[in-house]
N, C-alpha and C. Protein backbone atom coordinates (compact mmCIF):
# COMPACT_ATOMS: atom_id res chain seq x y z
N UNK A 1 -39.91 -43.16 5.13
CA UNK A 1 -39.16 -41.99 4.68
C UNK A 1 -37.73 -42.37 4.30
N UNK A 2 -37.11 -42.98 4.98
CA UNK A 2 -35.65 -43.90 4.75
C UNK A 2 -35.47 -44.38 3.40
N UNK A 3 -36.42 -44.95 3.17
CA UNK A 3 -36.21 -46.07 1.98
C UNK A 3 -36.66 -45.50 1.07
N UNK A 4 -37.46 -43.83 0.98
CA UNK A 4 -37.77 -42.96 -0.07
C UNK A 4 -37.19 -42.20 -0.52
N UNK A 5 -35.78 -42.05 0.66
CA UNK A 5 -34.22 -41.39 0.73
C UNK A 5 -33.41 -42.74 -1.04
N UNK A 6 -33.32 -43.57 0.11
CA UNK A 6 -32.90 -44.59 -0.87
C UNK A 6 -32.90 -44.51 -2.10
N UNK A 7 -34.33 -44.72 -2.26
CA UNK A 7 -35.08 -45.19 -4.11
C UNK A 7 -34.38 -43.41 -4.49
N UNK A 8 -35.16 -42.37 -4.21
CA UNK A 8 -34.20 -41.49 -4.75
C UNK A 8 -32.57 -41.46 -5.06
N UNK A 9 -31.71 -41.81 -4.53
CA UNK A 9 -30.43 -42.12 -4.25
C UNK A 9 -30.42 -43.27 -5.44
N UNK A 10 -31.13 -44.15 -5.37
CA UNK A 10 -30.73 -45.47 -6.83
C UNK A 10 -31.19 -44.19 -8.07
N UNK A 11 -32.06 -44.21 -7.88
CA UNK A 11 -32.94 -43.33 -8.93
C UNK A 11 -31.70 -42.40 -9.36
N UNK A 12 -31.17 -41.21 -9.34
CA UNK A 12 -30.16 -40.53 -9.07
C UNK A 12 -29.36 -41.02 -10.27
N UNK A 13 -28.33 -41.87 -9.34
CA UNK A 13 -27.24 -42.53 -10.06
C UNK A 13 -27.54 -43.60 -11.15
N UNK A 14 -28.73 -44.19 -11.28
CA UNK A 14 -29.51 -44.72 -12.65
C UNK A 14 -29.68 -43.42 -13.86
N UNK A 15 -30.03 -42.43 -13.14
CA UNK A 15 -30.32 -41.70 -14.17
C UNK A 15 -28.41 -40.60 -15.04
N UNK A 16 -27.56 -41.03 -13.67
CA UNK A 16 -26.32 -40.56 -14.05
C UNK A 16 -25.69 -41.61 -15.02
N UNK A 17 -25.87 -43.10 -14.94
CA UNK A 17 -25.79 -43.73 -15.60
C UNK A 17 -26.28 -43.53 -16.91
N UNK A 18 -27.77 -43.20 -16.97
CA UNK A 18 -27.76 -43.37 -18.48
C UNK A 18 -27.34 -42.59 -19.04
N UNK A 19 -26.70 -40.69 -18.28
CA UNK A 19 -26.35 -39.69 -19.18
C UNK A 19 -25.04 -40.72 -19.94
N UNK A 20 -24.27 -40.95 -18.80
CA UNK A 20 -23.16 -41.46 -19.05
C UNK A 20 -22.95 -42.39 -20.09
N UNK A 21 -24.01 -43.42 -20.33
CA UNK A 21 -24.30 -44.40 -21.47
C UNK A 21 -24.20 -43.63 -23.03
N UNK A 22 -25.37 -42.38 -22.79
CA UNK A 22 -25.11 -41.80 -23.80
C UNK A 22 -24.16 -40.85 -24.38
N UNK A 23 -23.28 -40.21 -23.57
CA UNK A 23 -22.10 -40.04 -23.78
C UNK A 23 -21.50 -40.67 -24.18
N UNK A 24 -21.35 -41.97 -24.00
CA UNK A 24 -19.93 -42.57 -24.48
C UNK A 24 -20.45 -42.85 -25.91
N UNK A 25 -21.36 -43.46 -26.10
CA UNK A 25 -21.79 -43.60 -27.63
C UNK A 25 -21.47 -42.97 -28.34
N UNK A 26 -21.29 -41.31 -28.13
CA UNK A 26 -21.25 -40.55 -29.09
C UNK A 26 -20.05 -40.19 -29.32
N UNK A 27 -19.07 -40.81 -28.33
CA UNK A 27 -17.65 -40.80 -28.75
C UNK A 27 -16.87 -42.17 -29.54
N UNK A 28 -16.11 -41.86 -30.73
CA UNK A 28 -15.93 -42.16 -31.88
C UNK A 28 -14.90 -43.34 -31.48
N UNK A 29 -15.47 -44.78 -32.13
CA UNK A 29 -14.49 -45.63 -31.93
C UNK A 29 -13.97 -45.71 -33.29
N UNK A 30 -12.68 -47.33 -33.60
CA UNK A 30 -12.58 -47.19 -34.92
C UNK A 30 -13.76 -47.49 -35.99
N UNK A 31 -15.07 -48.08 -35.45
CA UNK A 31 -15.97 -48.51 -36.14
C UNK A 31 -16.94 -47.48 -36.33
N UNK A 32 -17.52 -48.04 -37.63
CA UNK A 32 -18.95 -47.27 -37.40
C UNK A 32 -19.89 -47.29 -36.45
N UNK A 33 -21.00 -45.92 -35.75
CA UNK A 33 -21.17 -46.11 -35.10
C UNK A 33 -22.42 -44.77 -35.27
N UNK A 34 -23.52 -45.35 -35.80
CA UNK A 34 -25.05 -43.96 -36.06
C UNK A 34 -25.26 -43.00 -35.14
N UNK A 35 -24.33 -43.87 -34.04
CA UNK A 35 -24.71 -42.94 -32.31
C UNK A 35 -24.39 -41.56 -32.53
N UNK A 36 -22.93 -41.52 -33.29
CA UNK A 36 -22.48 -40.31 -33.23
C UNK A 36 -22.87 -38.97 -34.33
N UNK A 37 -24.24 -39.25 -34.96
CA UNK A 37 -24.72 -38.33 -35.83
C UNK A 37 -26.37 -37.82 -34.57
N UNK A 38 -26.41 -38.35 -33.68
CA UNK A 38 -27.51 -38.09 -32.85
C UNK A 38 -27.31 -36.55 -32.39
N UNK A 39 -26.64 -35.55 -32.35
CA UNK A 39 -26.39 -34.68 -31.77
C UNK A 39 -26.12 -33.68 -33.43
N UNK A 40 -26.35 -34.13 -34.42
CA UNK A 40 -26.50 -33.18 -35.83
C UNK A 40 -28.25 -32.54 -35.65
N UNK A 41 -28.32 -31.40 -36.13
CA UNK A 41 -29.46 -30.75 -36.29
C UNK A 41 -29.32 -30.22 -37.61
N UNK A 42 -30.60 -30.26 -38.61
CA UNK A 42 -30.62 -29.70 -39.77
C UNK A 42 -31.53 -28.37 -39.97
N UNK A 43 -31.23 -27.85 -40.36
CA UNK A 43 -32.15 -26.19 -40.88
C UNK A 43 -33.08 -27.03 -41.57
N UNK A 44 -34.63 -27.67 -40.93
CA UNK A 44 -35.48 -27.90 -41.87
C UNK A 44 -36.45 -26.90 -41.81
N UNK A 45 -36.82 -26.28 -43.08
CA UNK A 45 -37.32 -25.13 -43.13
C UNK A 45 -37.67 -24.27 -41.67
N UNK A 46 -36.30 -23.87 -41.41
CA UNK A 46 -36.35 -22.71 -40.37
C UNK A 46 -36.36 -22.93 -38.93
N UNK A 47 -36.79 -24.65 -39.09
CA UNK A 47 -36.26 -25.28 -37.23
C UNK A 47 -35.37 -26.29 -37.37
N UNK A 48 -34.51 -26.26 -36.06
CA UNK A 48 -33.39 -27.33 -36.45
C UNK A 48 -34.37 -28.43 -36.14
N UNK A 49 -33.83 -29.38 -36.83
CA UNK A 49 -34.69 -30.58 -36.86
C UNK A 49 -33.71 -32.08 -36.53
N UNK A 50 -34.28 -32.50 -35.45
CA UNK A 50 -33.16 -34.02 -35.73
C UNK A 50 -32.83 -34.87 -36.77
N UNK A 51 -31.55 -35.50 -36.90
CA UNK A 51 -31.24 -36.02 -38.23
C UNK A 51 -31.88 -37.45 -38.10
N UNK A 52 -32.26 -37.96 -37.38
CA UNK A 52 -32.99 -38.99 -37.05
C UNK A 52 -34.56 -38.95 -37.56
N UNK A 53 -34.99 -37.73 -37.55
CA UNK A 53 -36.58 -37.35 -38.16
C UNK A 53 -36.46 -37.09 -39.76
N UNK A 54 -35.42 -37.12 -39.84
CA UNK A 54 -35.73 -36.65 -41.22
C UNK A 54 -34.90 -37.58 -42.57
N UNK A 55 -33.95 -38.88 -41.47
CA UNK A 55 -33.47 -39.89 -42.84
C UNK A 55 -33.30 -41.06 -41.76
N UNK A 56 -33.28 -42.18 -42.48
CA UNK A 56 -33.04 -43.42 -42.07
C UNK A 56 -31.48 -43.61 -41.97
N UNK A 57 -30.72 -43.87 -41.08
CA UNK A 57 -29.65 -44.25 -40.51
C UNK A 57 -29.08 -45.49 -40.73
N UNK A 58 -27.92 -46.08 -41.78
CA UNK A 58 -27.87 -47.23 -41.03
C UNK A 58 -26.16 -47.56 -41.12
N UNK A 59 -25.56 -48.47 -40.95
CA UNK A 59 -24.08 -48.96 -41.07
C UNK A 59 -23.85 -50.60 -41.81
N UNK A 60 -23.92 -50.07 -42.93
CA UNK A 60 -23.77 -50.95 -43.75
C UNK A 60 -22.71 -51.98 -43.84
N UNK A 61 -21.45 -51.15 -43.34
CA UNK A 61 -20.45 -52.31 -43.11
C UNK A 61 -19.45 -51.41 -42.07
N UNK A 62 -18.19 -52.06 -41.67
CA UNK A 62 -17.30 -51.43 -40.01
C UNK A 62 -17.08 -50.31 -40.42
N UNK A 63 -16.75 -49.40 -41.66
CA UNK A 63 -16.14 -48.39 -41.51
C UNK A 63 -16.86 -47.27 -42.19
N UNK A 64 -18.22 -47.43 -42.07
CA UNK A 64 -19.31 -46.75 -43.30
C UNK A 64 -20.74 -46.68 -42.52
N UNK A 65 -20.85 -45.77 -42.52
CA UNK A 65 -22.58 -44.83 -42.12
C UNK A 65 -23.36 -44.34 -43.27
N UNK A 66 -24.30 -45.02 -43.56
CA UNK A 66 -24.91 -44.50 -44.56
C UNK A 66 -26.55 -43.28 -44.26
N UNK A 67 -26.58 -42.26 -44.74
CA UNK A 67 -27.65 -41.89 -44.35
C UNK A 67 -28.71 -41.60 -45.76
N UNK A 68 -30.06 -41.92 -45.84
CA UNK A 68 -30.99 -41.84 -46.87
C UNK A 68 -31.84 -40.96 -46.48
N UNK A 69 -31.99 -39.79 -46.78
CA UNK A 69 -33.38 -38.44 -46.59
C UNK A 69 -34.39 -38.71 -47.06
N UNK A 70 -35.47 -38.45 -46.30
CA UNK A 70 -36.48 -38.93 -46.82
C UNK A 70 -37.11 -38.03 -47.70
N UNK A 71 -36.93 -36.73 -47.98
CA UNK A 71 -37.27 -35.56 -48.67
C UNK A 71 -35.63 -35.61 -49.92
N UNK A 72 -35.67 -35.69 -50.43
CA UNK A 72 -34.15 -35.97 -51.67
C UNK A 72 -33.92 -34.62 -51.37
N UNK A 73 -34.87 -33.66 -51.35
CA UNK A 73 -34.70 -32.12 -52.09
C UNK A 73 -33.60 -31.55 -51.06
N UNK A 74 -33.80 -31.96 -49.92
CA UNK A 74 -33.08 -31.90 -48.72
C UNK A 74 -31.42 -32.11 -48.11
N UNK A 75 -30.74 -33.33 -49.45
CA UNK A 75 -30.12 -34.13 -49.06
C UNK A 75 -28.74 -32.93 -49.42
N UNK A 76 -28.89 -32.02 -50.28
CA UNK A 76 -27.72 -30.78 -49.40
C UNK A 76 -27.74 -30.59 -48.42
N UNK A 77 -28.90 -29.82 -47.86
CA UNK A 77 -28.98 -28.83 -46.19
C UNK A 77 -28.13 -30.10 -45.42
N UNK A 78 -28.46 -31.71 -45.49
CA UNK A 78 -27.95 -32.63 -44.49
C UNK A 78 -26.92 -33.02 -44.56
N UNK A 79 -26.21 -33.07 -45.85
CA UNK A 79 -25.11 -33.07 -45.67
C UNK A 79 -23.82 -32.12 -45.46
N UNK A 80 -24.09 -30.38 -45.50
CA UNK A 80 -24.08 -29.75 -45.02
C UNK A 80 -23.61 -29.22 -43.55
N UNK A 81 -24.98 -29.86 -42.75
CA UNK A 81 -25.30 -29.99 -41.85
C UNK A 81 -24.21 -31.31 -40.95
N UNK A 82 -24.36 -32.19 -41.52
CA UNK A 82 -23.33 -33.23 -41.17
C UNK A 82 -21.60 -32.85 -41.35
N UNK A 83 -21.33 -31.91 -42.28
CA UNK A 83 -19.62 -31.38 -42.07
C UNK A 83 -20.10 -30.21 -40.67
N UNK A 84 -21.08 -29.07 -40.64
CA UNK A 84 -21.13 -28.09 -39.72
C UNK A 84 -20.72 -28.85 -38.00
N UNK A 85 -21.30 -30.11 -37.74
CA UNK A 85 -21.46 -30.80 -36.98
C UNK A 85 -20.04 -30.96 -36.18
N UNK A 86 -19.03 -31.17 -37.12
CA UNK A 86 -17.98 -31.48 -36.49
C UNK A 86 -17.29 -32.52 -35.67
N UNK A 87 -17.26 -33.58 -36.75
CA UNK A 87 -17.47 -34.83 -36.55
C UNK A 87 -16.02 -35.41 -36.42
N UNK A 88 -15.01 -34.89 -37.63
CA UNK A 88 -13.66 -35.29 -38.07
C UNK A 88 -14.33 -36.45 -39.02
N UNK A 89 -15.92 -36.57 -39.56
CA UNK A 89 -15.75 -37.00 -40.57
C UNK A 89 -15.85 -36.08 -42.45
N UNK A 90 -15.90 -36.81 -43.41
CA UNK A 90 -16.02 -36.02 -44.94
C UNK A 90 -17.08 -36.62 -45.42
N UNK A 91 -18.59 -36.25 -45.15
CA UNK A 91 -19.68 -37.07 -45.93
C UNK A 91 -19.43 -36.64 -47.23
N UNK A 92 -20.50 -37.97 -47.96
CA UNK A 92 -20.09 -37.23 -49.73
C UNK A 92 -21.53 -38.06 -50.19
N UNK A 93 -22.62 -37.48 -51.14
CA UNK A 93 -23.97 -37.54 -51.43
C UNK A 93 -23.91 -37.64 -52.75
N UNK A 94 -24.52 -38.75 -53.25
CA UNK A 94 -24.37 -39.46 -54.92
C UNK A 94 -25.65 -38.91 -55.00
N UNK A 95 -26.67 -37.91 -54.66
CA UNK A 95 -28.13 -37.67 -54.99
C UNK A 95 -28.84 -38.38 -54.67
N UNK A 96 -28.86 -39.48 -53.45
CA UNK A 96 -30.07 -40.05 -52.98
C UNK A 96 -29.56 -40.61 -51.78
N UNK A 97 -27.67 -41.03 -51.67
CA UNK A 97 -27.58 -41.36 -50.18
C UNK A 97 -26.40 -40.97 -50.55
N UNK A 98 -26.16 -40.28 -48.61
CA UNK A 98 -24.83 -39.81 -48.19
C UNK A 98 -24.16 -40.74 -47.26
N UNK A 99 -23.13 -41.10 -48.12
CA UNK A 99 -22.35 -42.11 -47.24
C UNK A 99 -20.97 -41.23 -46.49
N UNK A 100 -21.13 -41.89 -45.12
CA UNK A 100 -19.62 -41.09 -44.39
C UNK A 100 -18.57 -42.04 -43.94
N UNK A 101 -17.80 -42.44 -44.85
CA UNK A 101 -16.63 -43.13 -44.65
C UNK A 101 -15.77 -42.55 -42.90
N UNK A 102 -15.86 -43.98 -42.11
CA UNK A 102 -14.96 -43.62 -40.85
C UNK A 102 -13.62 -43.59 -41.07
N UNK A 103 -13.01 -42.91 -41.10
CA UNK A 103 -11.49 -42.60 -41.07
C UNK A 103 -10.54 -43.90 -39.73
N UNK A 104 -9.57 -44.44 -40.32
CA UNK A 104 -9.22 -44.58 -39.15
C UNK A 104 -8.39 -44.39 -38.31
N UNK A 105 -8.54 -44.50 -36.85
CA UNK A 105 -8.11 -43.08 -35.91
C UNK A 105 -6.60 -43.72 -35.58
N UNK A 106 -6.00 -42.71 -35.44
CA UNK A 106 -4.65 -42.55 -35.01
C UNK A 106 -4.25 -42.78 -33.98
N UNK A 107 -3.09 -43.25 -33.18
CA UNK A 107 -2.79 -43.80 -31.88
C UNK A 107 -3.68 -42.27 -30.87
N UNK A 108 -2.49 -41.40 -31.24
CA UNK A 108 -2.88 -40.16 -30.61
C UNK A 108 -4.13 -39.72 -30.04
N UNK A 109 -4.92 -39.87 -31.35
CA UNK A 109 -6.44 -39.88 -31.24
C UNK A 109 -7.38 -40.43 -30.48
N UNK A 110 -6.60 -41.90 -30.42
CA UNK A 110 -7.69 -42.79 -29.74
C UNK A 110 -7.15 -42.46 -28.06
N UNK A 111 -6.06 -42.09 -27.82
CA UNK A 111 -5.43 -41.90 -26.82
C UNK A 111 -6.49 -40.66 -25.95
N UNK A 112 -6.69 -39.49 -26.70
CA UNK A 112 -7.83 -38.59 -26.73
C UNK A 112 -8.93 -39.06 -26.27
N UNK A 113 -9.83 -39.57 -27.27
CA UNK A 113 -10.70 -40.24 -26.95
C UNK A 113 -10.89 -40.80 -25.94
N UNK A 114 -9.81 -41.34 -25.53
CA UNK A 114 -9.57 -42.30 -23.85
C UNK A 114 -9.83 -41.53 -23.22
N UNK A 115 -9.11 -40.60 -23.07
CA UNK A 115 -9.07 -39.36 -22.09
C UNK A 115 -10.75 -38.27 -21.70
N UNK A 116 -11.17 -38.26 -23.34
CA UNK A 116 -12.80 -37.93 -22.98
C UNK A 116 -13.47 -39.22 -22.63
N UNK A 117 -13.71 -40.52 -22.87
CA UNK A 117 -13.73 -40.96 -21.76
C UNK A 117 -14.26 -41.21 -20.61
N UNK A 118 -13.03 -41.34 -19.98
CA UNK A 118 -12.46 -41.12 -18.38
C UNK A 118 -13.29 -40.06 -17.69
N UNK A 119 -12.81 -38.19 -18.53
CA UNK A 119 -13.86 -37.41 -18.10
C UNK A 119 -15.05 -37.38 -17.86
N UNK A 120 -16.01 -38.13 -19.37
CA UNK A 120 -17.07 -38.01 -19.04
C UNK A 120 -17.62 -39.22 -17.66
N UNK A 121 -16.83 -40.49 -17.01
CA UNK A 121 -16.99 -41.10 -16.14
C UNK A 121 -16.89 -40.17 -14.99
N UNK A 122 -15.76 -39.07 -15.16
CA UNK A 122 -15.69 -39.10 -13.64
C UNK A 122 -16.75 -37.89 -13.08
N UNK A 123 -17.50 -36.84 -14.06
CA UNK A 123 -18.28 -36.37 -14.04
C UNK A 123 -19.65 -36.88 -13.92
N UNK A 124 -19.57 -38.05 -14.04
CA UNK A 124 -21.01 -39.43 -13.55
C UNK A 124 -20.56 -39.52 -12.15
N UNK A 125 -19.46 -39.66 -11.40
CA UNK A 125 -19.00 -39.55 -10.41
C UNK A 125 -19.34 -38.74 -9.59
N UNK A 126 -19.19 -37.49 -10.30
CA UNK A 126 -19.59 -36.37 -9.50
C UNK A 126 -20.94 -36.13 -9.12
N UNK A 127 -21.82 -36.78 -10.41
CA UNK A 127 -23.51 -36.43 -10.22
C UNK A 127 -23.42 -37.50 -8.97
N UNK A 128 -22.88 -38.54 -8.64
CA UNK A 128 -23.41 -39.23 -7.91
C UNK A 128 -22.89 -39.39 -6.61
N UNK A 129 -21.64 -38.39 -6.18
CA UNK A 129 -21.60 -38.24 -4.99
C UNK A 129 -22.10 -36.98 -4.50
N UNK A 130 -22.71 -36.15 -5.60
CA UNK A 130 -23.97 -35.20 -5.33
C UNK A 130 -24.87 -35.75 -4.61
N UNK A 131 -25.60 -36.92 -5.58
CA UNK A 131 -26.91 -37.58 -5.13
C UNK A 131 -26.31 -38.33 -3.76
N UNK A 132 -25.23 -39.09 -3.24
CA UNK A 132 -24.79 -39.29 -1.97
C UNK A 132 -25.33 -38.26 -1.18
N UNK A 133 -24.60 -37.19 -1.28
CA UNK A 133 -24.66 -35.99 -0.47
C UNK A 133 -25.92 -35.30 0.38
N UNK A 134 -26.71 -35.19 -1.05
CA UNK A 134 -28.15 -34.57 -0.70
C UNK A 134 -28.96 -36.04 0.04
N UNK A 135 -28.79 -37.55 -0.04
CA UNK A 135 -29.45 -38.25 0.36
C UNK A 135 -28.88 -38.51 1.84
N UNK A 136 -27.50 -38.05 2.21
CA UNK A 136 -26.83 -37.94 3.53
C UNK A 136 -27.67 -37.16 4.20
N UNK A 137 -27.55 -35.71 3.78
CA UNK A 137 -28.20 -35.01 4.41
C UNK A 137 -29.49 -35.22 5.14
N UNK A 138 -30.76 -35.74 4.07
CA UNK A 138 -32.00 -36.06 4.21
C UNK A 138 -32.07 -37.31 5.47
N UNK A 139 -31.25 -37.96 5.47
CA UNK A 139 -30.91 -39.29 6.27
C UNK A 139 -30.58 -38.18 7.78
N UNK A 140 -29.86 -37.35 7.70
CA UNK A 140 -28.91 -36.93 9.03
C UNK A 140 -30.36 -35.96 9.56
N UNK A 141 -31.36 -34.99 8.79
CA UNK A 141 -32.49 -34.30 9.21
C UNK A 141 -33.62 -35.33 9.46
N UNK A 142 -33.62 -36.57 8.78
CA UNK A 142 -34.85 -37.45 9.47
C UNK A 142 -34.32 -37.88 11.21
N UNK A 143 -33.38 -38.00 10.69
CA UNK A 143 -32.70 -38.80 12.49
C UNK A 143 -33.11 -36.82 13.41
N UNK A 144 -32.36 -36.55 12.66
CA UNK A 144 -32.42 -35.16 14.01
C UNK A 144 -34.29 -34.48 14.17
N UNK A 145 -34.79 -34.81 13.20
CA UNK A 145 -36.29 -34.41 13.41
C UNK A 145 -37.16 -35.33 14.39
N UNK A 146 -36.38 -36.85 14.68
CA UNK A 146 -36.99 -37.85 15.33
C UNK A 146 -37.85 -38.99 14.38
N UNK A 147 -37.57 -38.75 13.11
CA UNK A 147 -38.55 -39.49 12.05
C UNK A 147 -38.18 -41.14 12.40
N UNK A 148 -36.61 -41.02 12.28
CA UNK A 148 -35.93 -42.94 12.37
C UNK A 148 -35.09 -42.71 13.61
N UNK A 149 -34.92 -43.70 14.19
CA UNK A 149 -33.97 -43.65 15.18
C UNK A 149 -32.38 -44.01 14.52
N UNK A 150 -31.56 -43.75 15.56
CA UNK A 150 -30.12 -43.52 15.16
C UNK A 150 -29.63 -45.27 14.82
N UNK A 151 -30.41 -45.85 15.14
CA UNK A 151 -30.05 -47.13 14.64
C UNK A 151 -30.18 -47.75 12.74
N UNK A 152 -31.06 -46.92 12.80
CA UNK A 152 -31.87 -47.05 11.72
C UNK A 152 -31.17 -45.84 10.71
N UNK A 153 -31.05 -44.60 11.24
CA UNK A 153 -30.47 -43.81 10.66
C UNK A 153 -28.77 -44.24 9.81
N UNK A 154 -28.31 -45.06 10.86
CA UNK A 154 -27.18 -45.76 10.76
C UNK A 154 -27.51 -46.82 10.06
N UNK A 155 -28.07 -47.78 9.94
CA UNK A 155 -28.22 -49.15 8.90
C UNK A 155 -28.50 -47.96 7.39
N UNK A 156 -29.38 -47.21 7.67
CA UNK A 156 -29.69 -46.12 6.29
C UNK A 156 -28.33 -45.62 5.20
N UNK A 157 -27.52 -45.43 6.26
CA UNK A 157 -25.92 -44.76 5.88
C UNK A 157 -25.65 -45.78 5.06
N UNK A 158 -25.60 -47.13 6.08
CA UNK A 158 -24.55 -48.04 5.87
C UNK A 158 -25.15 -48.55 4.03
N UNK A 159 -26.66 -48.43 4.15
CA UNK A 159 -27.02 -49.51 2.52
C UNK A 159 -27.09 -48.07 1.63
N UNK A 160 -26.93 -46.50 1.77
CA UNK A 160 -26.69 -45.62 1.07
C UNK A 160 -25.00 -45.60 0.80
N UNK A 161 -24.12 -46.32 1.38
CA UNK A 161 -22.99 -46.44 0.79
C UNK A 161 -22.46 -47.71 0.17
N UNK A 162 -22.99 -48.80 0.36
CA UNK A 162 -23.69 -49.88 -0.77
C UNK A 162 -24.06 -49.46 -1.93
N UNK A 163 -24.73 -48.45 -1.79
CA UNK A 163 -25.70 -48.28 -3.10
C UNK A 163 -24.52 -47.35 -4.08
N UNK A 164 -24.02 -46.11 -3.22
CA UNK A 164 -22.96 -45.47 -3.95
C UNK A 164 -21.75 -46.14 -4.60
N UNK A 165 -21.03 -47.28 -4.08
CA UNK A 165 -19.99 -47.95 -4.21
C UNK A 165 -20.47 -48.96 -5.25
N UNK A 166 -21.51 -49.60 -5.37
CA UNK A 166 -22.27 -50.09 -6.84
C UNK A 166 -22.06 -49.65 -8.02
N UNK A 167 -23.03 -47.93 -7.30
CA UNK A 167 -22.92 -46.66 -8.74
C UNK A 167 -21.81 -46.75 -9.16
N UNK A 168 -20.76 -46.89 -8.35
CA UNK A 168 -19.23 -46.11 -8.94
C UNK A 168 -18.83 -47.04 -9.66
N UNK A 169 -19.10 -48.24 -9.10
CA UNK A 169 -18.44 -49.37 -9.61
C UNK A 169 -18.77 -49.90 -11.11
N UNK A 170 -19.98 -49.62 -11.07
CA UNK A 170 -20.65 -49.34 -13.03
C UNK A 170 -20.08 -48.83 -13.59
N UNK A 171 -19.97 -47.60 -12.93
CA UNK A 171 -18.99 -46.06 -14.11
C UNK A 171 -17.83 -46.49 -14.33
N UNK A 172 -17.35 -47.11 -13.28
CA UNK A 172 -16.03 -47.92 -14.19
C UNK A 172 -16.02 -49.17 -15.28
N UNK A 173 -16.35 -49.48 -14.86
CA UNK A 173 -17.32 -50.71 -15.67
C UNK A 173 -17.25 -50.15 -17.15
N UNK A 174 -18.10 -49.45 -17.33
CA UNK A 174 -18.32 -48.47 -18.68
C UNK A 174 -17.76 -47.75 -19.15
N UNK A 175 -16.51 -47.14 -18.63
CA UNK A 175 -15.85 -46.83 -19.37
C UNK A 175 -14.80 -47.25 -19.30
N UNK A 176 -14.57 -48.47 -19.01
CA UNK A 176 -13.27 -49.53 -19.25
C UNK A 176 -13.92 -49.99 -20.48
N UNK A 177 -15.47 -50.56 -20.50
CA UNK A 177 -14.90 -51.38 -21.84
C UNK A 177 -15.63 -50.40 -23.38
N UNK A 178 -15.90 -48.67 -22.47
CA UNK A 178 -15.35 -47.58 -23.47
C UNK A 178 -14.20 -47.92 -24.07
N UNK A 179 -13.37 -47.60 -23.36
CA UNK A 179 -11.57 -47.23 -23.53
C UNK A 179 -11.22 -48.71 -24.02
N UNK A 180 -11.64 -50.09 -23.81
CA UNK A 180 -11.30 -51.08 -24.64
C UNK A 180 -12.00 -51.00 -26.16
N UNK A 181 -12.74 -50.14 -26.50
CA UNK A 181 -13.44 -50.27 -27.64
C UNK A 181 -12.71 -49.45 -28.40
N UNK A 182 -12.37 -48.22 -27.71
CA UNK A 182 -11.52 -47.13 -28.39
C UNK A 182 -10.00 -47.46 -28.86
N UNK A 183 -9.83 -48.29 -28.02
CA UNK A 183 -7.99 -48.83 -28.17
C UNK A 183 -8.01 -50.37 -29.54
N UNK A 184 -9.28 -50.61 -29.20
CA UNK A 184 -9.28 -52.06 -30.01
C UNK A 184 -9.22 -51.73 -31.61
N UNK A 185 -7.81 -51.84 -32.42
CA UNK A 185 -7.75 -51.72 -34.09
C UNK A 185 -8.24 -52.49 -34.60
């Protein structure tokens, strides 16, 4: 039961990790970067549809996203769809591909950026001294039900705060060399 406390508890903060992974992607360095069109939806006939289902993605060179529809007839609604999005970028569509020139970002900006970030780390933080919490608990009702003894209950603590101080130690991890990616001209 201990060690099913545990694997939940890794499990947890693995899975806070990857929100966190994908968060940061989608925040804008000076480079190009496809991550950040993952969260566009297009009106394809009447359901939003991912922009990923419906054109090939790619980054042709550091400061340029190119996107190709696979339906042409389409390639308004997506680009469209790509200013609605709210990106701070200006796509622009020659009739068969929309290229979105990356702007590049301003001290201020990237300073911003830092700052979302940080947030979205320390809110990985939070999922995971949640998952601490609820796996404390479960640890403190096995000991008081008689499941582990207090020895055991105690070695349990001790490698559930191992395991938390790991987690945390990633989330920094990741968004340090976030915030070095964001600062790097």
């Amino acid at each position: 039961m201990l060690r099913e406390t545990l694997d939940e508890l890794k499990n947890a903060i693995e899975k806070a990790h990857d929100a966190l992974k994908r968060d940061l992607a989608r925040i804008r360095t000076g480079r190009a970067n496809a991550d950040i069109l993952d969260t566009v939806r297009v009106d394809y006939y009447g359901s939003p549809t991912p922009l990923k289902q419906m054109a090939s993605i790619s980054v042709p060179e550091a400061r340029l996203i190119t996107v190709k529809v696979f339906d042409r007839t389409q390639i308004g609604i997506v680009e469209k769809a790509i200013m609605q999005a709210q990106l701070g970028v200006n796509p622009s569509n020659d009739g068969e591909l929309i290229r979105i020139p990356m702007p590049p970002l301003t001290e201020e900006r990237r300073k911003e950026l830092v700052k979302v970030a940080k947030s979205k780390g320390e809110d990985c933080k939070v999922a995971i001294r949640k998952a601490r919490h609820d796996a404390k608990d479960m640890i403190d009702s096995l000991e008081k039900d008689g499941d582990v003894g207090a020895d055991e209950a105690d070695r349990g603590r001790k490698e559930m705060e191992e395991i938390v101080k790991g987690g945390t130690g990633r989330v920094d991890e990741l968004v340090a060399h976030k915030e070095k990616d964001i600062l790097e001209v």
